[in-house]
Protein backbone atom coordinates (compact mmCIF):
# COMPACT_ATOMS: atom_id res chain seq x y z
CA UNK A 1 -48.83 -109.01 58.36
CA UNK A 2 -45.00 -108.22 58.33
CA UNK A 3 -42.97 -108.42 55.40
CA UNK A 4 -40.26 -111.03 56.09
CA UNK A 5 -36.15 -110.16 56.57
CA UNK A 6 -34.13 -111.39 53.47
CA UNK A 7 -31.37 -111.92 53.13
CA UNK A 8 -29.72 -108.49 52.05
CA UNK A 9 -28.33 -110.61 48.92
CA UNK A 10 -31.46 -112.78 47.97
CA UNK A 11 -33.56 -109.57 46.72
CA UNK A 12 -30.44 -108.40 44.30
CA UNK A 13 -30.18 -112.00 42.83
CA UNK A 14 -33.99 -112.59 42.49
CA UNK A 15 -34.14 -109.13 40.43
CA UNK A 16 -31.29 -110.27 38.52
CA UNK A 17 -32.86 -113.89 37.23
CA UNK A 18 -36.01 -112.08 36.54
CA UNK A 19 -34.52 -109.61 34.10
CA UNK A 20 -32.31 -112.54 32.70
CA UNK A 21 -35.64 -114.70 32.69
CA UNK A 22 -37.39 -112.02 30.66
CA UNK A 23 -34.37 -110.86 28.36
CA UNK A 24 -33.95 -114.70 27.27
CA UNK A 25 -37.60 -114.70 26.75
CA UNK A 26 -37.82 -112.77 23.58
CA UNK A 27 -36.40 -114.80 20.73
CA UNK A 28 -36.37 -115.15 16.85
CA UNK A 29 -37.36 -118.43 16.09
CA UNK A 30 -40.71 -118.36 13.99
CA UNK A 31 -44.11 -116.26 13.96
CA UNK A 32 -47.48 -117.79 14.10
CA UNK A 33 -50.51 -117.18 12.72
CA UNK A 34 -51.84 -113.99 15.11
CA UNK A 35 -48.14 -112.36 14.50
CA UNK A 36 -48.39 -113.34 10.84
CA UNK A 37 -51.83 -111.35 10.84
CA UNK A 38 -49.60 -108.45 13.12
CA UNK A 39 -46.98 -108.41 10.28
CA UNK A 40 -49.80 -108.08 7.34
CA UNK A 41 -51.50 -105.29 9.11
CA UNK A 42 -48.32 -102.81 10.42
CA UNK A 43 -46.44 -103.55 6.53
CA UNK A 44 -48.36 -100.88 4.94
CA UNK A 45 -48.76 -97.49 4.98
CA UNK A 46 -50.37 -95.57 8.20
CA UNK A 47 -53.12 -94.47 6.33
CA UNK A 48 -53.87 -97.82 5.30
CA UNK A 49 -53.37 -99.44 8.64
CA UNK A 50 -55.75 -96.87 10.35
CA UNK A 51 -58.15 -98.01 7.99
CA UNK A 52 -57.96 -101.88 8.27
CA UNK A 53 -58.34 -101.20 12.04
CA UNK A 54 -61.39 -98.94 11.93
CA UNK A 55 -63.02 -101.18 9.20
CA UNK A 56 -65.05 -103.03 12.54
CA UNK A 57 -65.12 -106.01 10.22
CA UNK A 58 -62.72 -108.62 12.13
CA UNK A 59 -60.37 -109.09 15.09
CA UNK A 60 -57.85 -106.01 13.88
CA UNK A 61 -60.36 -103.79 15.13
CA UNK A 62 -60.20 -105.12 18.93
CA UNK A 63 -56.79 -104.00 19.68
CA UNK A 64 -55.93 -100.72 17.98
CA UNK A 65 -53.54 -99.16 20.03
CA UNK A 66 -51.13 -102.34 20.02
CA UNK A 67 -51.04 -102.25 16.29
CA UNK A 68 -49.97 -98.42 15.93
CA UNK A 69 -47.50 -98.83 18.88
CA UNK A 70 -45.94 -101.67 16.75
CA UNK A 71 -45.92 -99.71 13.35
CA UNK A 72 -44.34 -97.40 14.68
CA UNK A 73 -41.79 -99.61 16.41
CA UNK A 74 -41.17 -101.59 13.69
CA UNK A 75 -40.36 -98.23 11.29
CA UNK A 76 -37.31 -98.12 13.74
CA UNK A 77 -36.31 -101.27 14.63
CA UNK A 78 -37.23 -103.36 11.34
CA UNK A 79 -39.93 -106.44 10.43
CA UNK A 80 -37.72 -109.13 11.52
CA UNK A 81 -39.06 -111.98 13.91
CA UNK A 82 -36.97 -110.82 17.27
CA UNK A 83 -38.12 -106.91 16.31
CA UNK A 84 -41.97 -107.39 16.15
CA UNK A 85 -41.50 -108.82 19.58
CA UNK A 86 -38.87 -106.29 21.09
CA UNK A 87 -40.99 -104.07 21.56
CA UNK A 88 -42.40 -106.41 24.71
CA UNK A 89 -38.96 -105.19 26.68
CA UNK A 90 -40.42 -102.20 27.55
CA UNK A 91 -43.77 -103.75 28.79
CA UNK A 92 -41.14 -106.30 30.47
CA UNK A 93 -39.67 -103.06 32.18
CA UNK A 94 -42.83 -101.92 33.61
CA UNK A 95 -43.79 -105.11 34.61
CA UNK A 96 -40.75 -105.53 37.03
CA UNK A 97 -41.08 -101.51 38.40
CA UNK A 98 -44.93 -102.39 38.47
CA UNK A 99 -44.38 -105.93 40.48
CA UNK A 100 -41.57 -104.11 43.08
CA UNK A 101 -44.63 -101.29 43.81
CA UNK A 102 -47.18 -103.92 44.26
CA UNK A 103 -44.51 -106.12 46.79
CA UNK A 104 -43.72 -103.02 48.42
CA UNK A 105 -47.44 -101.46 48.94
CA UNK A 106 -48.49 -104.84 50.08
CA UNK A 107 -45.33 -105.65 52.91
CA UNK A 108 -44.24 -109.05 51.06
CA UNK A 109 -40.80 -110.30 50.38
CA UNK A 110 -39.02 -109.18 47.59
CA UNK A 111 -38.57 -112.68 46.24
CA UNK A 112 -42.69 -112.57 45.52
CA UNK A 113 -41.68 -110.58 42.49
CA UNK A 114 -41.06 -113.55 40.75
CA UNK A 115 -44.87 -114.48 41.31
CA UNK A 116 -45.40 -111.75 38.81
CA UNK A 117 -42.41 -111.34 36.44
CA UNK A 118 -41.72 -115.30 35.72
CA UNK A 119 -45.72 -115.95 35.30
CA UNK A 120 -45.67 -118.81 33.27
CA UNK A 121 -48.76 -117.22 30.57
CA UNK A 122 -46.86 -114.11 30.70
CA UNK A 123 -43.53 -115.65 29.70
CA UNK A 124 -45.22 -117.46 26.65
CA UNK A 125 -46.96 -113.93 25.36
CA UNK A 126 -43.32 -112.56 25.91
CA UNK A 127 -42.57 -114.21 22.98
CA UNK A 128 -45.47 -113.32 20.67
CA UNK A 129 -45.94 -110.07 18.25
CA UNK A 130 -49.32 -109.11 19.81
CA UNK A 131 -50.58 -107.20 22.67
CA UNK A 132 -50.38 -109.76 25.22
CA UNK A 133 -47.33 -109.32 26.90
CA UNK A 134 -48.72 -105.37 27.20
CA UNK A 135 -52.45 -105.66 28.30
CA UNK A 136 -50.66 -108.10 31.09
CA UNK A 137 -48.28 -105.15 32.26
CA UNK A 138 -51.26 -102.72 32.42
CA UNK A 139 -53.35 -105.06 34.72
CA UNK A 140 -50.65 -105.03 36.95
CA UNK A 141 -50.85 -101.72 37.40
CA UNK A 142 -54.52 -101.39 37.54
CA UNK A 143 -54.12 -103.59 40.19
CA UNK A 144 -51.37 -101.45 41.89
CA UNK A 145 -53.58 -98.31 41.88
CA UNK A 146 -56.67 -100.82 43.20
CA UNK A 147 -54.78 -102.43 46.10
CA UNK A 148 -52.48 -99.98 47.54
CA UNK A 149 -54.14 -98.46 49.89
CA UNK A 150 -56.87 -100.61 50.57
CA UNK A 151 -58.38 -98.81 53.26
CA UNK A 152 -59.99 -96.38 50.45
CA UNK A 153 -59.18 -95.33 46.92
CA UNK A 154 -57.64 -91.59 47.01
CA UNK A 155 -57.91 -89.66 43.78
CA UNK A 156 -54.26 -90.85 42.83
CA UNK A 157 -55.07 -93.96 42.96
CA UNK A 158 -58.79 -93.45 41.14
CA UNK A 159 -56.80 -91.26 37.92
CA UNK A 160 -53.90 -93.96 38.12
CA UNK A 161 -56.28 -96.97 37.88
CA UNK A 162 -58.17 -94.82 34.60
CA UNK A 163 -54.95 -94.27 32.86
CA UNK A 164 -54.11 -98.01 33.06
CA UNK A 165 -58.00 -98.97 32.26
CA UNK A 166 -58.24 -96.66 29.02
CA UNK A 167 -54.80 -97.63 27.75
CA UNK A 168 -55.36 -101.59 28.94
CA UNK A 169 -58.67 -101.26 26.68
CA UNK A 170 -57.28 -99.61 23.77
CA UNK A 171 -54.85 -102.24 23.49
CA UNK A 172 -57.39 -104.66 23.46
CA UNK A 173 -60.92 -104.14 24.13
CA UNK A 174 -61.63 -107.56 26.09
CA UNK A 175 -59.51 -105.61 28.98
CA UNK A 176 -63.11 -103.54 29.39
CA UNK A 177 -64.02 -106.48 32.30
CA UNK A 178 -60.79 -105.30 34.94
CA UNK A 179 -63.56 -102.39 35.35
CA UNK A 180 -65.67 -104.82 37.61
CA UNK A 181 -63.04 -105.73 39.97
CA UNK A 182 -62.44 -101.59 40.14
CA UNK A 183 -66.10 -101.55 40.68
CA UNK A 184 -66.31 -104.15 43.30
CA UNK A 185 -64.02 -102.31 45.45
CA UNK A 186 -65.95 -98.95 44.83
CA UNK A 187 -68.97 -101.28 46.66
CA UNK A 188 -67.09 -102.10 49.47
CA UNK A 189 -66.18 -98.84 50.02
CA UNK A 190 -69.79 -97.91 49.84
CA UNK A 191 -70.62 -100.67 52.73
CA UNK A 192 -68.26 -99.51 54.71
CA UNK A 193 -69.33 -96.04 54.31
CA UNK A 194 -65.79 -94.32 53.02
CA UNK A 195 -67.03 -94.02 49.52
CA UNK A 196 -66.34 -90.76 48.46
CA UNK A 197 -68.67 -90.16 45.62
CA UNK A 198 -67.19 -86.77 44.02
CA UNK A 199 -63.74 -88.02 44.36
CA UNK A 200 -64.49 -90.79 41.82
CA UNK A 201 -66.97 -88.73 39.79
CA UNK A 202 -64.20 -86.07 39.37
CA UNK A 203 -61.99 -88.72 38.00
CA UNK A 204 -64.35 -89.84 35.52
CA UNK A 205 -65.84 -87.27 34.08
CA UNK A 206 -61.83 -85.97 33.33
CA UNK A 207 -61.33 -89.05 31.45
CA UNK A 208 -64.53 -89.46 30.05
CA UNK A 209 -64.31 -88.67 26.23
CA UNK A 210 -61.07 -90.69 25.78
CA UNK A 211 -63.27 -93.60 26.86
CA UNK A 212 -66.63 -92.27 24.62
CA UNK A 213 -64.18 -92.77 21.42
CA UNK A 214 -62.94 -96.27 22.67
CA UNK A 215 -66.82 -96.92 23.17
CA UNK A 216 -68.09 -95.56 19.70
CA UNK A 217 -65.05 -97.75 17.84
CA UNK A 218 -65.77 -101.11 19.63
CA UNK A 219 -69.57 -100.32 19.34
CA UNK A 220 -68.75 -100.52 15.23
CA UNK A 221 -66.83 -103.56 15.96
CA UNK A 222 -69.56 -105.77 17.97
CA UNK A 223 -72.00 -104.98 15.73
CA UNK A 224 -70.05 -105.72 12.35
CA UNK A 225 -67.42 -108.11 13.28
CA UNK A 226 -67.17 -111.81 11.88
CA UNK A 227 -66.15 -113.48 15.25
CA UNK A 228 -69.30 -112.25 16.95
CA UNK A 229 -72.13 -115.34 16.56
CA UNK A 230 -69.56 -117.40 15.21
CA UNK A 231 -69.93 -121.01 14.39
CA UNK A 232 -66.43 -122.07 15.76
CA UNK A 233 -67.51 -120.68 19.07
CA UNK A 234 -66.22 -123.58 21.70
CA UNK A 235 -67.31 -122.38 25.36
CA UNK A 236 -65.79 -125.00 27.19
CA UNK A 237 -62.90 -125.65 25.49
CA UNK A 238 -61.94 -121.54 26.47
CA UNK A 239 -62.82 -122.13 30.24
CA UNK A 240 -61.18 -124.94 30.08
CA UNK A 241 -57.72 -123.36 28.74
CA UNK A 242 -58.42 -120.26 31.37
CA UNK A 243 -58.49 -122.83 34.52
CA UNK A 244 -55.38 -124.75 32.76
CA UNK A 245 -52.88 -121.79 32.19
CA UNK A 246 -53.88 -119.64 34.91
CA UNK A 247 -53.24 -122.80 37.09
CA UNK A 248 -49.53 -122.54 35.87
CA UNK A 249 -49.59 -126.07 34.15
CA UNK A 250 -48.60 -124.45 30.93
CA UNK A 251 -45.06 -125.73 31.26
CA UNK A 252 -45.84 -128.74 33.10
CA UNK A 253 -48.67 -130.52 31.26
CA UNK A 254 -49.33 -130.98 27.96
CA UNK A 255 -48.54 -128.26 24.90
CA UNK A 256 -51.21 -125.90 23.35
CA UNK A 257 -51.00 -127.94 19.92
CA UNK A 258 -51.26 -131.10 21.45
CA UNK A 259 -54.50 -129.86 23.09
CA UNK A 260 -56.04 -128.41 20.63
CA UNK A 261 -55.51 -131.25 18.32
CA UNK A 262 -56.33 -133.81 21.56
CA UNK A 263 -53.12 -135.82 21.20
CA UNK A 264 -53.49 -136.40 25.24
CA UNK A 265 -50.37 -138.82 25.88
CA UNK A 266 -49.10 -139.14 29.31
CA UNK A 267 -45.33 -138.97 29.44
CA UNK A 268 -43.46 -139.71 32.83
CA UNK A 269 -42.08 -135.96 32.74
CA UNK A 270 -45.82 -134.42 32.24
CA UNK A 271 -47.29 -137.50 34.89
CA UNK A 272 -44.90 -136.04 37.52
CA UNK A 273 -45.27 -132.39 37.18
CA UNK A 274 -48.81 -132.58 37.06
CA UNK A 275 -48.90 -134.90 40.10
CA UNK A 276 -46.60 -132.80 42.14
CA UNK A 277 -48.28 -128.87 41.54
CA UNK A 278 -51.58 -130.83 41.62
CA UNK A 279 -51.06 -132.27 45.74
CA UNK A 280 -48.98 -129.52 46.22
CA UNK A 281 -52.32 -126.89 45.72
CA UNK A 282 -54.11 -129.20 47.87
CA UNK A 283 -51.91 -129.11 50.24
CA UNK A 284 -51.72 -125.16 50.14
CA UNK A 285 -55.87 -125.35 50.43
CA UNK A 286 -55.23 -127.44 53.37
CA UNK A 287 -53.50 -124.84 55.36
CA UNK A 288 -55.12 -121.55 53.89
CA UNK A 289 -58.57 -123.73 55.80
CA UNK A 290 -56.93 -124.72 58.73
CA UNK A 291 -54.84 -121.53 59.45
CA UNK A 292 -57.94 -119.38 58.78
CA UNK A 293 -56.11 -117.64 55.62
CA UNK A 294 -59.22 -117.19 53.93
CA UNK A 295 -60.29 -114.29 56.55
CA UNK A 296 -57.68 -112.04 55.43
CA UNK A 297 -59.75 -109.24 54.22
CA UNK A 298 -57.64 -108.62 50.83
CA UNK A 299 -57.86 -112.14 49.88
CA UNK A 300 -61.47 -112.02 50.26
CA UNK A 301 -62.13 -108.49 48.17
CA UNK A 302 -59.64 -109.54 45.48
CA UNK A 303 -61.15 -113.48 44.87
CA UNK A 304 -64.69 -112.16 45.00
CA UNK A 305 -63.85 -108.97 42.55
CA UNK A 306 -61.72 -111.11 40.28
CA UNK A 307 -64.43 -114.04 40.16
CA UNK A 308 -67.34 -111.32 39.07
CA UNK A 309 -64.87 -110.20 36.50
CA UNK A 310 -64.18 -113.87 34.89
CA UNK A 311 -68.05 -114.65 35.18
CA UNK A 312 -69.17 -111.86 33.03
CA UNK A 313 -66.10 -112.17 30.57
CA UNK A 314 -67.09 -115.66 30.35
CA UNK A 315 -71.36 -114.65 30.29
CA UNK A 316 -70.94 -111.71 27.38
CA UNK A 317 -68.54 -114.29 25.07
CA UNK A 318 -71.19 -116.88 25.55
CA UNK A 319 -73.85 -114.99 24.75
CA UNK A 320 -71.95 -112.87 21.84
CA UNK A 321 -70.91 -116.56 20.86
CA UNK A 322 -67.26 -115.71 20.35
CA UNK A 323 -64.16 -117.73 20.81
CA UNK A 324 -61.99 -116.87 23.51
CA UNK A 325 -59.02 -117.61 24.93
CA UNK A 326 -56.83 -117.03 28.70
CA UNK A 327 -54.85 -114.71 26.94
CA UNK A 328 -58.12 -112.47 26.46
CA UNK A 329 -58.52 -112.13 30.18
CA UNK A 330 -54.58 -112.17 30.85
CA UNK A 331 -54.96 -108.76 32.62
CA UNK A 332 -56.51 -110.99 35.66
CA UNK A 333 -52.93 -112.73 36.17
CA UNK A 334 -51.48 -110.45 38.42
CA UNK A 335 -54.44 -109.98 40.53
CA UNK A 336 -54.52 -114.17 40.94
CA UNK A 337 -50.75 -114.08 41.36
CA UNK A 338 -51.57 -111.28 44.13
CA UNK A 339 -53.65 -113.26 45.75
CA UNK A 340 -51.19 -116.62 45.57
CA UNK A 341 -48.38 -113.73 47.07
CA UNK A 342 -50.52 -112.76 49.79
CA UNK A 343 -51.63 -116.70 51.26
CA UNK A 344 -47.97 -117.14 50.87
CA UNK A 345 -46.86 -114.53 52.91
CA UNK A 346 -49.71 -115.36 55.72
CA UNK A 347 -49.02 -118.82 55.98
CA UNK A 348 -45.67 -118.20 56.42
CA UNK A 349 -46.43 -115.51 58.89
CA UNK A 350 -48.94 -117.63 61.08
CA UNK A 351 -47.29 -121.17 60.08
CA UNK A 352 -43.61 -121.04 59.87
CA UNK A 353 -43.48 -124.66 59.81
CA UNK A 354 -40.99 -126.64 57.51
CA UNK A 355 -43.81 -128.10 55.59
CA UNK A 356 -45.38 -124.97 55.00
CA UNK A 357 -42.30 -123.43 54.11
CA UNK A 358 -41.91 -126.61 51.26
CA UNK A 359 -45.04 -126.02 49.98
CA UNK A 360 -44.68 -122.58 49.09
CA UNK A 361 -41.43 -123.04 47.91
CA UNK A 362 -42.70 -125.82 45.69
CA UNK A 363 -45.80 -124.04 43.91
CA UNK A 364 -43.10 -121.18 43.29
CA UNK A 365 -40.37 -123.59 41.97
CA UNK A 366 -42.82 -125.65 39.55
CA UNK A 367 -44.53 -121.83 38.60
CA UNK A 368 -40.99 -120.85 37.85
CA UNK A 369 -39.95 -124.34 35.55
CA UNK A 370 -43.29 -124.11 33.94
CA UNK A 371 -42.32 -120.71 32.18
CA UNK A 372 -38.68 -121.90 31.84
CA UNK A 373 -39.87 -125.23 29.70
CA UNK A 374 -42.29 -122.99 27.56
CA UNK A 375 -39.09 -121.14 26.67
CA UNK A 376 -36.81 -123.79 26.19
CA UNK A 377 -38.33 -126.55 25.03
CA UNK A 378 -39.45 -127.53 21.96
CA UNK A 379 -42.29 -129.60 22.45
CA UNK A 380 -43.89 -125.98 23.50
CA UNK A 381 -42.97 -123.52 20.81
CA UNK A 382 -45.49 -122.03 17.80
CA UNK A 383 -46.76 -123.48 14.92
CA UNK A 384 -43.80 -123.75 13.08
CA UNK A 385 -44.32 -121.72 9.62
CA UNK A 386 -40.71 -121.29 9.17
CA UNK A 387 -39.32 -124.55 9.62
CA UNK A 388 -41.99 -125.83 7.66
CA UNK A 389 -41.22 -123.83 4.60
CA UNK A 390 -37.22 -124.24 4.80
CA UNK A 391 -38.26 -128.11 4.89
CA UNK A 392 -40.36 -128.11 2.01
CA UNK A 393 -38.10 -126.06 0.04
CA UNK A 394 -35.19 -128.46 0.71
CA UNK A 395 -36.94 -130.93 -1.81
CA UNK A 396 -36.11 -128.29 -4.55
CA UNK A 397 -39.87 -129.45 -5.68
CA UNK A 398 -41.22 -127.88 -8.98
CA UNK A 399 -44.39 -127.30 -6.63
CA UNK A 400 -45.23 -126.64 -2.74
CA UNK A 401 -48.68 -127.35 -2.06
CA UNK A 402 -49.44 -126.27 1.73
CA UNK A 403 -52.07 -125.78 4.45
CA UNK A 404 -52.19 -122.59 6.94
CA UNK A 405 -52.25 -118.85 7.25
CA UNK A 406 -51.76 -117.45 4.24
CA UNK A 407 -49.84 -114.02 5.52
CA UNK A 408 -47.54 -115.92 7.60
CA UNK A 409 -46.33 -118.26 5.02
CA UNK A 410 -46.45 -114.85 2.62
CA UNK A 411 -43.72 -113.47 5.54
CA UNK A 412 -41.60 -116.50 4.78
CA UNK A 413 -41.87 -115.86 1.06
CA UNK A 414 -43.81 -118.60 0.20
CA UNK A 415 -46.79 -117.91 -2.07
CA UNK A 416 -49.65 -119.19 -4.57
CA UNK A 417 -52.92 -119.73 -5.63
CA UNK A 418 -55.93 -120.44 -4.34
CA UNK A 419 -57.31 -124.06 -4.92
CA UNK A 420 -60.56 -122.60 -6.38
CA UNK A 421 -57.91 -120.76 -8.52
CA UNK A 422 -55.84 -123.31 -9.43
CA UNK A 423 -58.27 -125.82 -10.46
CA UNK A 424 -60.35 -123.62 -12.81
CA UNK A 425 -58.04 -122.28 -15.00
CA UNK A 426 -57.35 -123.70 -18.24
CA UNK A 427 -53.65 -123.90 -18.05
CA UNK A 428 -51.69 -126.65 -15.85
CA UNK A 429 -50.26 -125.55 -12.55
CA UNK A 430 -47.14 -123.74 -12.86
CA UNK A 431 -46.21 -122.75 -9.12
CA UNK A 432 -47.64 -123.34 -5.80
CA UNK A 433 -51.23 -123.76 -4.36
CA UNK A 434 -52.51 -122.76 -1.08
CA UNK A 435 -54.42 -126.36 -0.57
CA UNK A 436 -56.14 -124.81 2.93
CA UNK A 437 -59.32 -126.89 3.53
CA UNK A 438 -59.01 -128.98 0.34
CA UNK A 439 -59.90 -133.04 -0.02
CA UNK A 440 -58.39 -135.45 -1.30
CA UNK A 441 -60.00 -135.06 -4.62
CA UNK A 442 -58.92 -131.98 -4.74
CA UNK A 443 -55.75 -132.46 -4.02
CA UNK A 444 -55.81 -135.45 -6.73
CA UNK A 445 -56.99 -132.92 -9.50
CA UNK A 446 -54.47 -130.30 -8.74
CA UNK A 447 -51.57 -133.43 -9.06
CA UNK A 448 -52.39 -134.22 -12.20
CA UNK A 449 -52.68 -130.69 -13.13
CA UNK A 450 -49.39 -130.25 -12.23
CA UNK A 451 -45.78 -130.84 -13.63
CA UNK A 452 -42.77 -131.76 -11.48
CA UNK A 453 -41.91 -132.97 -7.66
CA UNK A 454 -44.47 -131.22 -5.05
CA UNK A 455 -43.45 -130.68 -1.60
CA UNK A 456 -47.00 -131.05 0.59
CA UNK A 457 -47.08 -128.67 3.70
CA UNK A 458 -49.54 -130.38 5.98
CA UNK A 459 -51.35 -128.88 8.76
CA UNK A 460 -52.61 -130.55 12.06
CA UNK A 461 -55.19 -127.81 12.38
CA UNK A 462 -58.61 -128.70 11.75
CA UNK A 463 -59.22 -124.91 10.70
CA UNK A 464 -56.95 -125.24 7.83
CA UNK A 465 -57.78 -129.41 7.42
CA UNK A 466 -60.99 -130.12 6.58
CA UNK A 467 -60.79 -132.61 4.28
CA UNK A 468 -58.17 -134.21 6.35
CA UNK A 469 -55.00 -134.32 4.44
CA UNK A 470 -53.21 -134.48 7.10
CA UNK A 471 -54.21 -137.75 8.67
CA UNK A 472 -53.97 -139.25 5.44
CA UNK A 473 -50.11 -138.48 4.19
CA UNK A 474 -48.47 -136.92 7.55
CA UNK A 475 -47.24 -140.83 8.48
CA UNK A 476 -45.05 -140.36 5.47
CA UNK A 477 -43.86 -136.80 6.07
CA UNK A 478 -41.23 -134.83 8.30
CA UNK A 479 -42.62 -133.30 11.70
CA UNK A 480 -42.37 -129.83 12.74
CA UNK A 481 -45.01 -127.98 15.28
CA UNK A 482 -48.29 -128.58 13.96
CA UNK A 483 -46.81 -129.55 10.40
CA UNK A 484 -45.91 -132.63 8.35
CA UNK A 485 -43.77 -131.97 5.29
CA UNK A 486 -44.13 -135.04 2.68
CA UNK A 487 -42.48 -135.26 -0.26
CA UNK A 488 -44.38 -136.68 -3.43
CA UNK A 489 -42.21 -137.17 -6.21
CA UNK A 490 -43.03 -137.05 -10.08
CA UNK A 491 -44.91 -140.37 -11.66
């Protein structure tokens, strides 16, 4: 396959809207409940930090580099909603050097970097004060070092690939599974009888204690954490939400809160996106079958390594019983996107036909507006925690009774007992109550407990809604993402 002439223009200008694409894509509207739990854990002391993350008992222990990269960060560049996520610009930077190499090593057109950079998953973790947007940038390059000279793996490419795999992993440890696809190719080599044994043994046994202390930590963590065997584990509902966002519907479809809280209606704008990346893929099967695309020997070795990979991500959660998400596994992205790049580039190569041409450009332009609506609109931001509060505290209530994560209302200043707390001591209620998981008689008690106006902070979450509050008062409330603010004044 030959890499296609460009226009000597086109490549300049498709650079340029990536970096303006990614730029625009860090913002500071409000944190969430993950970068509320980043915030609590980096505003501390190191010593104290080190020690929340080597506890083992919870989900701060699974991505321990990320959290002293952003302490660190954040000692320079502040606590502020735009600086916990800043520090993604420099992932964004290797992403874009990263996705050039890969274009380059492969032959494809320069304009295929957008296949990589604009991701529409990647795009939404740009946003986000957690590791995300990183463990995304070092797949890529995993996947540079794996695929660039496909013929064999030289020792470059072997110590390249383990820098990427030990850093990927101590960002977060669910990036352990990009080792499969690495050891899928090792396997092919060994059929076709180029594997060079010492070559890769040399590698590893250079890198191996950095990767016995990763191992002894996340042993600790398995063993002792609270996710593992949990009782909220929901199977489908994460492969589900893989096939969804990997798919690049993101954007297109329906918003995370509105899936997660199964308010499924069908607007015209959502019925024709969906309709027209939906025939569009078809269409693109169509012609990978009848053009014979599927032969191409790096389509093949990437979709069978990157399948083995997602089977036993999805086999060890199952079994482990934890939650998971796509953004666990977002280090598979650029190998999928790889893979998208290089049917592109062969049907155009074997099929230069006009409706070849519009189907490509289609499933590139709806990939692209998928990551530009999860930036720009509204109907797919974060739980909003900040709005929420400023609302409620508009009332100038005596009390704000509210539903969520704790430290991320705590970053927006707002504060107060527990209901336990509130309801068994002796004295009325004198400020505000975390009301998390409280009923309605509950909620009764700690009224007439109480003196004064209260502001309610209602949550659509059934984590923090058990006794559904919200479906109760939120027809009488203010919206905001994944909030209803209702006002109750004094009797």
């Amino acid at each position: 396959m030959k890499a296609s002439k460009t226009i000597s223009w086109v490549n300049p200008l498709v650079l340029a809207i990536c970096v303006l694409v990614l730029y625009f894509s860090v913002k500071g509207n409000t944190l969430w409940m993950d970068e509320g739990q980043t915030f609590n854990v980096i505003n501390t002391t190191f010593a104290k930090m080190m020690k929340s993350i080597l506890s083992g008992y919870n989900a701060i222990s699974g991505i321990p580099l990320y959290y002293i990269c952003e302490f660190c960060w954040c000692k320079i560049f502040g606590y502020s909603e735009f600086a916990l996520r800043s520090m993604n610009f420099i992932f964004a930077l290797a992403v874009l050097w990263g996705g050039l190499k890969i274009v380059n090593a492969m032959k494809l057109p320069v304009w295929m970097i957008m296949m990589f950079a604009l991701n529409p998953v990647y795009l939404y973790y740009m946003n986000e004060a957690r590791p995300y947007a990183a463990v995304y940038a070092c797949g890529l390059w995993c996947f540079y070092y794996l695929i660039r000279h496909f013929d064999g793996l030289r020792k470059n490419d072997i110590l390249g690939f383990a820098i990427c795999f030990w850093l990927g992993c101590a960002l977060h440890m669910m990036f352990i599974f990009i080792g499969l696809v690495y050891m899928c190719l090792a396997f092919v080599e060994f059929r076709q009888g180029k594997l060079n044994i010492k070559r890769h043994f040399s590698v590893w046994l250079l890198v191996l204690p950095f990767f016995l202390l990763l191992a002894i930590h996340y042993f600790h963590y398995v063993l002792n954490a609270n996710e593992v065997n949990s009782s909220q584990s929901q199977p489908l509902a994460g492969i589900l939400q893989i096939g969804y966002y990997f798919a690049g519907l993101g954007g297109l479809g329906w918003s995370r809160n509105d899936l997660r809280c199964m308010n499924i209606a069908l607007t015209l704008r959502i019925f024709v996106s969906l309709a027209i990346i939906i025939i569009s893929y078809l269409l693109l099967i169509f012609y990978v079958l009848r053009y014979k695309v599927y032969e191409e020997k790096r389509i093949c070795i990437l979709l069978v390594s990157i399948a083995v990979s997602i089977s036993c991500f999805l086999i060890a959660n199952v079994v482990l019983k934890t939650r998971f998400w796509e953004r666990h596994i977002i280090y598979l992205l650029p190998g999928i996107s790889l893979i998208l790049a290089i049917m592109f580039a062969e049907l155009l190569c074997r099929a230069n036909t006009l409706t070849v041409k519009v189907v490509v450009g289609i499933i590139l332009s709806m990939h692209v507006l998928s990551g530009l609506n999860l930036l720009i609109m509204d109907y797919y931001q974060k739980d909003n925690y900040c709005g929420a509060v400023e609302l409620a505290r508009s009332f100038q209530s005596a009390h704000i009774f509210y539903q969520g994560d704790s430290p991320t209302f705590s970053y927006y200043g707002l504060r107060g007992k527990g209901v336990k707390e509130a309801l068994e001591a002796e004295e009325d209620i004198g400020d505000n109550v975390d009301i998390s998981n409280a009923d309605k008689q509950m909620l009764d008690a700690l009224i007439n407990k109480s003196h004064g106006d209260i502001a309610l902070i209602l949550c659509e979450k059934y984590e923090f809604d058990t006794g559904n509050l919200f479906s109760t008062f939120s027809k009488d409330g203010s919206r905001v993402n994944s909030f209803s603010v209702v006002f109750l004044p004094k009797k």
